[in-house]
Protein backbone atom coordinates (compact mmCIF):
# COMPACT_ATOMS: atom_id res chain seq x y z
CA UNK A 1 74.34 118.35 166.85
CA UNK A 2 71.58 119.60 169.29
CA UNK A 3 69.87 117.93 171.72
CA UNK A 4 66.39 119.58 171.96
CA UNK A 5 64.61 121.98 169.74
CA UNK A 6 60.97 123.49 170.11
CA UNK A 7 58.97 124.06 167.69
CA UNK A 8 56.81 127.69 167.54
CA UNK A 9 54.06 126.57 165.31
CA UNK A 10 51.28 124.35 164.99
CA UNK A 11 49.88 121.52 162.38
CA UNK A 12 51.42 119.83 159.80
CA UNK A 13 54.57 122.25 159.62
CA UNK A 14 54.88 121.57 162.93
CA UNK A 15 54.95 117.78 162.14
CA UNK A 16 56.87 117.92 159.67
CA UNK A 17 60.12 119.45 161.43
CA UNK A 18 58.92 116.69 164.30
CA UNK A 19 59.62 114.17 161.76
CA UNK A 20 62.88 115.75 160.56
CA UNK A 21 64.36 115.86 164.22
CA UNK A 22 62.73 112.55 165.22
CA UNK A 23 65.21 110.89 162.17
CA UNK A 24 68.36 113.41 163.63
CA UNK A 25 67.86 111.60 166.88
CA UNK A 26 66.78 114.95 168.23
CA UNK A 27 63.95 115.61 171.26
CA UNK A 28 60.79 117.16 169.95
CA UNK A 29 59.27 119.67 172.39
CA UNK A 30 55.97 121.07 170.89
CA UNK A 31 53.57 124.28 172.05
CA UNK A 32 50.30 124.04 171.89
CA UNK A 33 46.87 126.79 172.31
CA UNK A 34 44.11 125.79 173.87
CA UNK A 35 42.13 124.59 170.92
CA UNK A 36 44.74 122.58 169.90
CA UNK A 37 45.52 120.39 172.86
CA UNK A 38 44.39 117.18 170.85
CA UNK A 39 46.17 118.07 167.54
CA UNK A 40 48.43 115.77 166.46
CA UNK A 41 51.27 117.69 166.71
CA UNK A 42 50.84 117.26 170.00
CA UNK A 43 50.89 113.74 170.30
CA UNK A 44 53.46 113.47 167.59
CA UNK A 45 56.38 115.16 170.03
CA UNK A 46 58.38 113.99 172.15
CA UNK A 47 57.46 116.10 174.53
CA UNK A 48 54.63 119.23 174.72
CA UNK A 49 53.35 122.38 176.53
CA UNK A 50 50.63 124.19 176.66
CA UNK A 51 50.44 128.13 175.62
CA UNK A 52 47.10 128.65 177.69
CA UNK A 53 45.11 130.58 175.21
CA UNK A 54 43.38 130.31 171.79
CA UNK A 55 44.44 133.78 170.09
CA UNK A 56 47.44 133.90 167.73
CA UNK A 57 48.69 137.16 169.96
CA UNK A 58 48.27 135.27 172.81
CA UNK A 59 49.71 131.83 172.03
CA UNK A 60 51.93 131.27 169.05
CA UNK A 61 52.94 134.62 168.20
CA UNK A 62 54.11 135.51 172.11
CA UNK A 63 57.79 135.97 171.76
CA UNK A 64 57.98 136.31 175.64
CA UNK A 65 56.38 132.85 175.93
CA UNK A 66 57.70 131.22 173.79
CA UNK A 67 61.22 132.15 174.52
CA UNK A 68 60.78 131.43 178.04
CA UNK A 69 59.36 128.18 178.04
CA UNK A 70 62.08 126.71 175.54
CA UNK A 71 64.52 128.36 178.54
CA UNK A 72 62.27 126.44 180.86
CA UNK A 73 62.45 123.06 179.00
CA UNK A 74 65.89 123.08 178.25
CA UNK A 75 65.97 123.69 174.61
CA UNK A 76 69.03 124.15 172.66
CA UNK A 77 66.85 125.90 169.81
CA UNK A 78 63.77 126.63 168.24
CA UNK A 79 62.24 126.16 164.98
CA UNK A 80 59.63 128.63 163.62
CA UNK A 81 58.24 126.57 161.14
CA UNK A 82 56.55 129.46 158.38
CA UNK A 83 54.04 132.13 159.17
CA UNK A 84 53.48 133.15 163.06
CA UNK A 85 56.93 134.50 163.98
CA UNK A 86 58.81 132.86 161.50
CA UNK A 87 59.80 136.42 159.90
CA UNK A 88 59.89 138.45 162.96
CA UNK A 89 62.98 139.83 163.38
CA UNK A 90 62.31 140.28 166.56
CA UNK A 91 61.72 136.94 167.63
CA UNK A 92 64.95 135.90 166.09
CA UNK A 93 67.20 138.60 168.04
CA UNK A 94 64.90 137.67 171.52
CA UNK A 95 66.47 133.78 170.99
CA UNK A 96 69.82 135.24 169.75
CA UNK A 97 70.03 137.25 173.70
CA UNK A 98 68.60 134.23 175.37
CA UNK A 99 71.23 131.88 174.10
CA UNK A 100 68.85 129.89 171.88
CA UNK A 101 69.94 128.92 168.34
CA UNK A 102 66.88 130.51 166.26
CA UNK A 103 66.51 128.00 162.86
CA UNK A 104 66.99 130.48 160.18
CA UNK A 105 69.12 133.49 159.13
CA UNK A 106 70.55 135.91 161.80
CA UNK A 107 68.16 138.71 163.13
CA UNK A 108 69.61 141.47 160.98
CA UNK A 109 69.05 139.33 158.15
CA UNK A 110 65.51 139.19 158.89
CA UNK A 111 65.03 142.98 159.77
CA UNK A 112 66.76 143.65 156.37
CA UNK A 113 64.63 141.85 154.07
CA UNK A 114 61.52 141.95 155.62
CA UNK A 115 61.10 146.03 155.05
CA UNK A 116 60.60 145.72 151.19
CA UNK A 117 62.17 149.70 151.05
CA UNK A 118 65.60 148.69 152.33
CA UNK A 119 65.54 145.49 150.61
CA UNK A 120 64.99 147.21 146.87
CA UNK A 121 67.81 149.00 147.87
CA UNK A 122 69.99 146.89 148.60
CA UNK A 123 69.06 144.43 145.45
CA UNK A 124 69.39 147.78 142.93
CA UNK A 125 73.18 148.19 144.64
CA UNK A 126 73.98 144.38 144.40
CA UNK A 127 72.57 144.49 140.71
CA UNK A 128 69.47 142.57 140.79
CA UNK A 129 66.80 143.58 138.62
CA UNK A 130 63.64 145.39 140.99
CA UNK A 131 60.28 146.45 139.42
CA UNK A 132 60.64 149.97 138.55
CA UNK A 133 59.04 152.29 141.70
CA UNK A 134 60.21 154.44 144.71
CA UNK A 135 63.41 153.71 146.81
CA UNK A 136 61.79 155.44 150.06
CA UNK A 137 58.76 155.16 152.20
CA UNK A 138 55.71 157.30 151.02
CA UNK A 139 53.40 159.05 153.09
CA UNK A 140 52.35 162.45 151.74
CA UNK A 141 49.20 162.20 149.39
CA UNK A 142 50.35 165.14 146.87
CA UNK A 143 53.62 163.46 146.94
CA UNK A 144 52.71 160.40 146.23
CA UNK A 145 50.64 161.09 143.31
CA UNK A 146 53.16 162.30 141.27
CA UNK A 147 55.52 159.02 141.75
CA UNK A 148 52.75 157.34 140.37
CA UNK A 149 51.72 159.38 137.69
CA UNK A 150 55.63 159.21 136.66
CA UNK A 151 55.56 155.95 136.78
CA UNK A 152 52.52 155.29 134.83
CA UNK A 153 49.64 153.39 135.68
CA UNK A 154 48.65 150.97 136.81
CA UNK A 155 50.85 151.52 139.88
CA UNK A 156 51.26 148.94 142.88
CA UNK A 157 50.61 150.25 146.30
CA UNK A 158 52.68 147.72 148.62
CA UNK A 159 53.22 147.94 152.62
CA UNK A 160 56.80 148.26 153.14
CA UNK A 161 56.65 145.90 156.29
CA UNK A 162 54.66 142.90 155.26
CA UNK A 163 53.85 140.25 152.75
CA UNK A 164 51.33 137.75 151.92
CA UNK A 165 49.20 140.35 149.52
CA UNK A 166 48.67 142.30 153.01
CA UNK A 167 48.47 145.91 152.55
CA UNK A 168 48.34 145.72 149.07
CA UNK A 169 46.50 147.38 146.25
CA UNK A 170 46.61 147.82 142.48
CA UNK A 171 45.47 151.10 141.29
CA UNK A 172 44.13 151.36 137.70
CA UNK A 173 43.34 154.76 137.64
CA UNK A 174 44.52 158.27 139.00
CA UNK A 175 41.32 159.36 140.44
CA UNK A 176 41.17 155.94 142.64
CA UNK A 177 44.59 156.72 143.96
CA UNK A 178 44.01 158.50 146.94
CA UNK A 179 41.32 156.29 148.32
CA UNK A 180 43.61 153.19 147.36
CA UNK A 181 46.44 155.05 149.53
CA UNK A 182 44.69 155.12 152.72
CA UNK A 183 42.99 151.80 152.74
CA UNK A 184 46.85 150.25 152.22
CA UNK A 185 48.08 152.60 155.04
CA UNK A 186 45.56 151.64 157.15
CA UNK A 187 45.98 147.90 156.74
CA UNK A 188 49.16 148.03 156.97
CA UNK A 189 48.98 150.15 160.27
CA UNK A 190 46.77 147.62 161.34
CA UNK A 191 48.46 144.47 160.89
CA UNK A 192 52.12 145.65 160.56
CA UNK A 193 52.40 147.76 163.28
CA UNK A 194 53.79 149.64 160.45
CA UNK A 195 51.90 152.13 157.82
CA UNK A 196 54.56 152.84 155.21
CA UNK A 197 54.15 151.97 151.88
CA UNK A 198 56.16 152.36 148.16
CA UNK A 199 54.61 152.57 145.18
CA UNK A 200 55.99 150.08 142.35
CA UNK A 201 55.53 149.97 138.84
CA UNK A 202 52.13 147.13 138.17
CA UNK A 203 53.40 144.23 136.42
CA UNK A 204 50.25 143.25 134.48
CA UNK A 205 49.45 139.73 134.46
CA UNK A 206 52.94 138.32 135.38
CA UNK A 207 53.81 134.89 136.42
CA UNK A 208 55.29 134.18 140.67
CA UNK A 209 58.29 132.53 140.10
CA UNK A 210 60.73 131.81 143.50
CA UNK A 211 63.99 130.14 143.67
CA UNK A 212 64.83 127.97 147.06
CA UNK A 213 68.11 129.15 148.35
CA UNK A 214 69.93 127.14 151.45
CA UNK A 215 73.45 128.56 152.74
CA UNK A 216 75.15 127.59 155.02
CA UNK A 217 77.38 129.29 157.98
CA UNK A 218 80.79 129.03 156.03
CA UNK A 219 79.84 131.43 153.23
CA UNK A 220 78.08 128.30 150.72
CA UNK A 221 74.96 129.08 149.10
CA UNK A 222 72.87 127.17 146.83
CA UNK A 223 70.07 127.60 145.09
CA UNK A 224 67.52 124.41 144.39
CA UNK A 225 65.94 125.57 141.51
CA UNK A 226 62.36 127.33 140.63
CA UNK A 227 58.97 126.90 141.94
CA UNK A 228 56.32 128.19 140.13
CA UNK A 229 53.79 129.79 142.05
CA UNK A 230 51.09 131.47 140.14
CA UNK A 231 47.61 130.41 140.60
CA UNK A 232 47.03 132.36 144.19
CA UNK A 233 43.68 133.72 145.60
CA UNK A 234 43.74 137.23 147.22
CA UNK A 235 47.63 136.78 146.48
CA UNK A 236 47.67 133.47 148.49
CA UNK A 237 48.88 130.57 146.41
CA UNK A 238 47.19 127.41 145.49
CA UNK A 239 48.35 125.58 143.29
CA UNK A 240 52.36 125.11 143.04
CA UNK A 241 54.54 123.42 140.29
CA UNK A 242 57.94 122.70 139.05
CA UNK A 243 59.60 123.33 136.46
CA UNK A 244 57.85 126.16 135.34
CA UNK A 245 56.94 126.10 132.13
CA UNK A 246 57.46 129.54 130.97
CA UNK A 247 61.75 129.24 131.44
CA UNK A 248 64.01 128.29 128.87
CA UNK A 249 66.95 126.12 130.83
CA UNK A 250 68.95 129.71 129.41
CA UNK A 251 66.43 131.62 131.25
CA UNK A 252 66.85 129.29 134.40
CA UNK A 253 70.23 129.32 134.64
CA UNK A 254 70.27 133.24 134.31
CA UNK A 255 67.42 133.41 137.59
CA UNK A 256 69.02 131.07 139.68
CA UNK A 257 72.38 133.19 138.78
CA UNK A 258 70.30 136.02 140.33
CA UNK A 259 69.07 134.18 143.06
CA UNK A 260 72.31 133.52 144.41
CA UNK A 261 73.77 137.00 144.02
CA UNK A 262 70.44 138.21 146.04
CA UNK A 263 71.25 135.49 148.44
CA UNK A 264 75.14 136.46 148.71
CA UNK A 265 73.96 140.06 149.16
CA UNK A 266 73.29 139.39 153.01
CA UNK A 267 75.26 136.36 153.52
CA UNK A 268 72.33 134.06 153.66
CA UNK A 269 72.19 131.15 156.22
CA UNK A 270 69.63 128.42 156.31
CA UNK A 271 66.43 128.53 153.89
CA UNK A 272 65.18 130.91 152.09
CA UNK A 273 63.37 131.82 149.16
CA UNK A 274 64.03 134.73 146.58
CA UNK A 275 60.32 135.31 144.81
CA UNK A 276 60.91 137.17 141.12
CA UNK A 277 57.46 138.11 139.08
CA UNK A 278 58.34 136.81 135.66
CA UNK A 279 56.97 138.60 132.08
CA UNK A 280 57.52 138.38 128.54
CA UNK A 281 61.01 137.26 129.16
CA UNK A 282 61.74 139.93 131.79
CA UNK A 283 61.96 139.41 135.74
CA UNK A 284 61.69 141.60 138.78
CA UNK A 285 62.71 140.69 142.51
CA UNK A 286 59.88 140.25 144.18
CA UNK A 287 60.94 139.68 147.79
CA UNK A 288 63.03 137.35 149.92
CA UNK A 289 61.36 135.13 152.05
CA UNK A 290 62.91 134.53 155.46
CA UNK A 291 62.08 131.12 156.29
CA UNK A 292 60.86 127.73 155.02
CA UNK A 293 58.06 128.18 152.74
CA UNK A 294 54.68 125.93 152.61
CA UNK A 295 55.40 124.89 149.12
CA UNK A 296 58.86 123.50 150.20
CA UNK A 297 57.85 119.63 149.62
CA UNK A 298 57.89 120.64 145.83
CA UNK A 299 61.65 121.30 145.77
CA UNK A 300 62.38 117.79 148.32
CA UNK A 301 60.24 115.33 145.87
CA UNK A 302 62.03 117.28 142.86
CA UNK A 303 65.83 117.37 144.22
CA UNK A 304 65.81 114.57 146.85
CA UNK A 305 67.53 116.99 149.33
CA UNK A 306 65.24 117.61 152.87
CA UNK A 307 65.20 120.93 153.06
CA UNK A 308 63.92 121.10 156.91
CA UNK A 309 66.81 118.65 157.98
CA UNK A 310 69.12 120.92 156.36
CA UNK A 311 68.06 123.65 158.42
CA UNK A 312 68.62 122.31 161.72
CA UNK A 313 72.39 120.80 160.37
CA UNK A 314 73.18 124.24 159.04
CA UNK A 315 71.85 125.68 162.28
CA UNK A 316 73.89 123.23 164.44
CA UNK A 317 76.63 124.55 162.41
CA UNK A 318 77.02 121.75 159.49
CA UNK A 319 78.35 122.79 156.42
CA UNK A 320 76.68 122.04 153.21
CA UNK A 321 77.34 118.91 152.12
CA UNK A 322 76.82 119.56 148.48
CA UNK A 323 77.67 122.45 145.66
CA UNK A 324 75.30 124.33 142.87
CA UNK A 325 76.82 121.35 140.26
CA UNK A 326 75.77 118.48 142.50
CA UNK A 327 72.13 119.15 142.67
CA UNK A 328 70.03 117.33 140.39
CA UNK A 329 66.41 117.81 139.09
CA UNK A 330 64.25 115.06 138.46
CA UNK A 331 60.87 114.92 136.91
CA UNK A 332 57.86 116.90 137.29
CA UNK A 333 55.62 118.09 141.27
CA UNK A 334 52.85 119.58 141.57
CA UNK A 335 51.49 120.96 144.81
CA UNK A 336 48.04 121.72 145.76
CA UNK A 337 47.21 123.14 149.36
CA UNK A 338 43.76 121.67 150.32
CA UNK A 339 41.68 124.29 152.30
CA UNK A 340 38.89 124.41 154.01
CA UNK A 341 36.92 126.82 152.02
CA UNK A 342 33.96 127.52 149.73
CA UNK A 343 35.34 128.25 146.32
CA UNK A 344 31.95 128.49 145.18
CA UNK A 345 31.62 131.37 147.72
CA UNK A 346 34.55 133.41 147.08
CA UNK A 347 36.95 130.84 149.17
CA UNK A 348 35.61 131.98 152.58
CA UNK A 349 36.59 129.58 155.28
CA UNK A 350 34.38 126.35 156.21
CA UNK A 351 35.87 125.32 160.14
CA UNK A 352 33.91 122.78 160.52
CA UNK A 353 34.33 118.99 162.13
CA UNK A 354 35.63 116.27 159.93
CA UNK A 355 33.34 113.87 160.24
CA UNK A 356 34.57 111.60 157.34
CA UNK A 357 38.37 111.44 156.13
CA UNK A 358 40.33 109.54 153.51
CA UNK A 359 43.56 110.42 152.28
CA UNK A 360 45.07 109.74 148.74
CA UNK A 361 47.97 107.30 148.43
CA UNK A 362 50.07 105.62 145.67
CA UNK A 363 52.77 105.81 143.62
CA UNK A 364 54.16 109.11 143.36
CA UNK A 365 51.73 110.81 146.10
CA UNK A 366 52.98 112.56 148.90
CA UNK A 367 50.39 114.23 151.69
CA UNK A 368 51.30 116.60 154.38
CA UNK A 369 48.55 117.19 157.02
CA UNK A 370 47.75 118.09 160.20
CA UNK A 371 44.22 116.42 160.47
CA UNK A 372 42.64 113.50 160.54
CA UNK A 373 39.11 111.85 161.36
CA UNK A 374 36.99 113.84 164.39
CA UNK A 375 39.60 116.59 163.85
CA UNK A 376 37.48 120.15 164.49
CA UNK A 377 39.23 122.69 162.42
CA UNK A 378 39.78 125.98 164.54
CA UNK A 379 38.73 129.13 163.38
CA UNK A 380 41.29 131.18 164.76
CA UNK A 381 44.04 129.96 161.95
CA UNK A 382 44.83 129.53 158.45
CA UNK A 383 42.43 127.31 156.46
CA UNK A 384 44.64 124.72 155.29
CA UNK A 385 43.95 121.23 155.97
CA UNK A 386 47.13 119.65 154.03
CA UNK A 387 48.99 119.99 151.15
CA UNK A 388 48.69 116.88 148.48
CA UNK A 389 51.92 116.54 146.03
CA UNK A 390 52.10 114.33 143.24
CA UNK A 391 55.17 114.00 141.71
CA UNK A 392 55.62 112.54 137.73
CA UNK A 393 58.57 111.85 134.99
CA UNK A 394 57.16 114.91 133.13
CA UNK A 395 54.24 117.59 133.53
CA UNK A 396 51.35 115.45 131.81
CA UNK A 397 52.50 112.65 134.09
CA UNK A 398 51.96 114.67 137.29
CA UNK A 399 49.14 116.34 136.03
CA UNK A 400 47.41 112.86 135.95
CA UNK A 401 48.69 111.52 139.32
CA UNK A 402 47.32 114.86 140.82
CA UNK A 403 43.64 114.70 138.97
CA UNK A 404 43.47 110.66 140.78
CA UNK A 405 45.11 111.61 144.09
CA UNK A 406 42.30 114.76 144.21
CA UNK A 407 39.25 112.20 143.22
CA UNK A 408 40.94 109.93 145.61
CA UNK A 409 40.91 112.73 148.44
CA UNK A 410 37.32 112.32 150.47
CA UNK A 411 36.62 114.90 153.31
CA UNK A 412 33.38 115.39 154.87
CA UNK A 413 32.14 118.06 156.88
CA UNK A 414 33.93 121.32 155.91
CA UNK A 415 33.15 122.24 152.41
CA UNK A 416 36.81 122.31 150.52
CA UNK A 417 38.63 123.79 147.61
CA UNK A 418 39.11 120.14 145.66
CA UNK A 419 36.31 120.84 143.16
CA UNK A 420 37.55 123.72 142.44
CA UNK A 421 41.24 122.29 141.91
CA UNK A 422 40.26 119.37 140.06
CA UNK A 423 38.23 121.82 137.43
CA UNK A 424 41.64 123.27 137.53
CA UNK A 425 43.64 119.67 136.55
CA UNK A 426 41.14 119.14 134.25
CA UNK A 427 41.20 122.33 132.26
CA UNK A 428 42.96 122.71 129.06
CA UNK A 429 45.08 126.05 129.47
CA UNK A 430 46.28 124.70 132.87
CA UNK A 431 47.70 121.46 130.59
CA UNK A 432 49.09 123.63 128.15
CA UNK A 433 50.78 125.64 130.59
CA UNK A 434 48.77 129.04 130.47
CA UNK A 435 49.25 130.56 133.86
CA UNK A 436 49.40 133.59 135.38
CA UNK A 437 48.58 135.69 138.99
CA UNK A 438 45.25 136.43 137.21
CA UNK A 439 44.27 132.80 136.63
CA UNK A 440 41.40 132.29 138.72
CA UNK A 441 39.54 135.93 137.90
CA UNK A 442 40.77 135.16 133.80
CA UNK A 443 39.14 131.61 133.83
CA UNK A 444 35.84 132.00 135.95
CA UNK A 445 34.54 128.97 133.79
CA UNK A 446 35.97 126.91 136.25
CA UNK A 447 34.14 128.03 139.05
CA UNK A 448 30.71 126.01 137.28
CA UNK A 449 32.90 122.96 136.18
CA UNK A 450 33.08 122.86 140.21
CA UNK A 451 30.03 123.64 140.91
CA UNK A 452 29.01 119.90 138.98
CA UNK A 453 32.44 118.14 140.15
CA UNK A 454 31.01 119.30 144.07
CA UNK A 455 27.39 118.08 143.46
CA UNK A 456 28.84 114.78 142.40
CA UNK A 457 31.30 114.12 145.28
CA UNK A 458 28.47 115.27 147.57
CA UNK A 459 25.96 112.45 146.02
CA UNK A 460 29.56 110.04 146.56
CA UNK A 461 30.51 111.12 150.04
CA UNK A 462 26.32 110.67 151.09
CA UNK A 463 26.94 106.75 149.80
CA UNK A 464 30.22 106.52 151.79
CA UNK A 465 29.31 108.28 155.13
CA UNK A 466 28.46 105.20 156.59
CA UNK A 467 31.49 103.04 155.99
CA UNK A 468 34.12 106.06 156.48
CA UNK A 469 32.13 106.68 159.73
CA UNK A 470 32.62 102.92 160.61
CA UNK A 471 36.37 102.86 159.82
């Protein structure tokens, strides 16, 4: 088993592999930027060090640093947690040539999957069903306008070297094409590094549907069943669930089937996730996620199985200790990732000072969080302040755990998204099921139910200040 293992993130990821390797009876070492010197990551570790700086380029996303200081400190491997470097296959190969065990697949691996062009490729040769578009990069305007008027639109316009929504556009109609070309190219340039792009076929209205995979170093792979993932803002998700509720247990069995070839395809080791976009009975690969994903609590509370724990045993070269027929599903979880942002104000981030804090708690409630009373949220990272689970015997059950945990959940100072995901718990078609990646623009209505659900926990939190201040 190892001995020490730093961890190249921050907040409540960070914290929660902490946790993981504090119950493995492994040292902690934790990194930290200047602005987050008093997180509680920091005091959570066994041990931390500081990246001297505040930028992501400078701090957390520095392979150089990084890899030196866990040479520095002795660490038998490091942990990338999700977002940051987690998917860089260079990071991976820089720990590979230093001699430190990087927690996740191997470096090709990485650099395979995480250029969307090679990985359609490779998923159309192993037989996995890919949204009908190009198999190479496109670059040449004439050219590609007539992929995507053979196509059909609406077309997709997708970077070939990123994720996360970035560099992506949907294009309705031919004469918006070229403008919709360069903007992607240029954002993808940008942020990527990279300005390639393919053009897919545009899935109206589809559902995000993404099967955990975990395999091990002796050729074992598993998948843990779906998570539904749907309800996202500028292709960022919000709200998570499983089961879904648009698969038949035929229609499971037949995606996780799929899953596991995809998986097989590179000889997957550690976690991973394959994402499908799901319609009318019909599914696409989406992409393969690299790494642990946020929403991996929602498989744990459903399967029992810690997923981050299983990481660092496959990476310490553990086999699995189960098989696909051993894994059992249990009930109903639903996620929701608490930001700090105005929903009322299309989501744009609130960093502000907590001033007032009290987290949800009871039977069935599970909180991940990086925050707590005082705590100044940063503005140079993502807006998430934690990420609330409630798990149930069956949808309605969790449904109803979730609507009391979110009245429960009182923070004051940044403005935050539970308004607007309580309207959400409350509304009808999100009881009945009715989801889709178009969810929040479809059902705008929402938006005013939390409008009135925000005036009245303001009117609560101004009668509580004073006693959450005291405690």
């Amino acid at each position: 088993m190892l001995k020490r293992v730093l961890i190249a993130n921050r907040g409540e990821i960070a914290i929660r592999v902490i946790r993981a390797l504090r119950e493995l009876e492994i040292t902690s070492v934790a990194v930290y930027s200047d602005s987050d010197k008093d997180s509680l990551h920091v005091l959570y570790a066994d041990l931390a060090y500081p990246l001297h700086g505040d930028k992501a380029l400078d701090t957390y996303m520095n392979v150089e640093k990084i890899v030196k200081l866990a040479k520095n400190v002795g660490a038998d491997a490091i942990h990338p947690g999700y977002g940051f470097l987690s998917e860089k296959a260079e990071f991976a190969k820089a720990c590979e040539q230093a001699g430190i065990i990087f927690i996740g697949p191997h470096s090709e691996v990485m650099a395979l999957m995480g250029n969307k062009i090679a990985a359609r490729k490779l998923m159309l040769s192993s037989g996995v069903p890919v949204v009908p578009g190009t198999e190479e990069a496109v670059s040449d305007l004439k050219a590609a306008r007539e992929i995507a008027a053979a196509i059909g639109y609406p077309v997709l316009i997708k970077a070939a070297a990123g994720g996360g929504g970035v560099g992506m556009r949907v294009v309705q109609f031919e004469e918006e094409f070229s403008e919709m070309l360069e903007r992607a190219q240029q954002q993808a340039g940008s942020v990527f590094g990279d300005s390639s792009v393919f053009i897919e076929k545009c899935v109206e209205n589809p559902r995000h549907i993404e099967f955990q995979i975990l395999g091990d170093k002796f050729g074992n792979i598993v998948h843990l069943g779906e998570r539904e993932c749907s309800i996202q803002r500028r292709y960022q998700k919000i709200i998570e669930e499983s089961p879904s509720t648009a698969l038949t247990p035929e229609m499971r069995q037949k995606m996780g089937q799929i899953a596991l070839t995809a998986a097989n395809a590179v000889n997957y080791q550690g976690a991973g996730t394959i994402e499908f976009i799901y319609s009318n009975g019909e599914f696409y690969f989406l992409e393969m996620n690299t790494r642990i994903q946020v929403e991996h609590p929602v498989t744990e509370l459903l399967t029992c199985i810690d997923l981050v724990k299983s990481q660092i045993k496959i990476a310490a070269g553990e086999p699995l200790p189960f098989r696909q027929e051993d894994i059992c599903f249990n009930g109903h979880v639903i996620e929701c990732r608490i930001c700090a942002e105005d929903p009322l104000n299309g989501f744009s981030p609130s960093p502000n000072k907590i001033v007032g804090y009290r987290s949800p708690g009871g039977f069935g409630i599970r909180i991940d969080s990086g925050v707590h009373l005082n705590y100044e949220i940063p503005t140079h990272y993502d807006s998430m302040i934690s990420k609330l689970l409630a798990w149930g015997g069956n949808r309605e059950e969790a449904i109803a755990r979730m609507r009391r945990a979110l009245r429960e959940y009182i923070i004051m100072g940044p403005k935050t998204n539970i308004p607007y995901l309580r309207a959400v718990m409350d509304s009808a078609v999100f009881k009945r099921g009715e989801i889709n990646t178009k969810f929040i623009e479809e059902h705008s209505y929402l938006f005013e139910d939390a409008r009135i659900l925000a005036a009245k926990d303001e009117a609560t939190h101004k009668k509580l200040s004073t006693l959450l201040r005291i405690r």
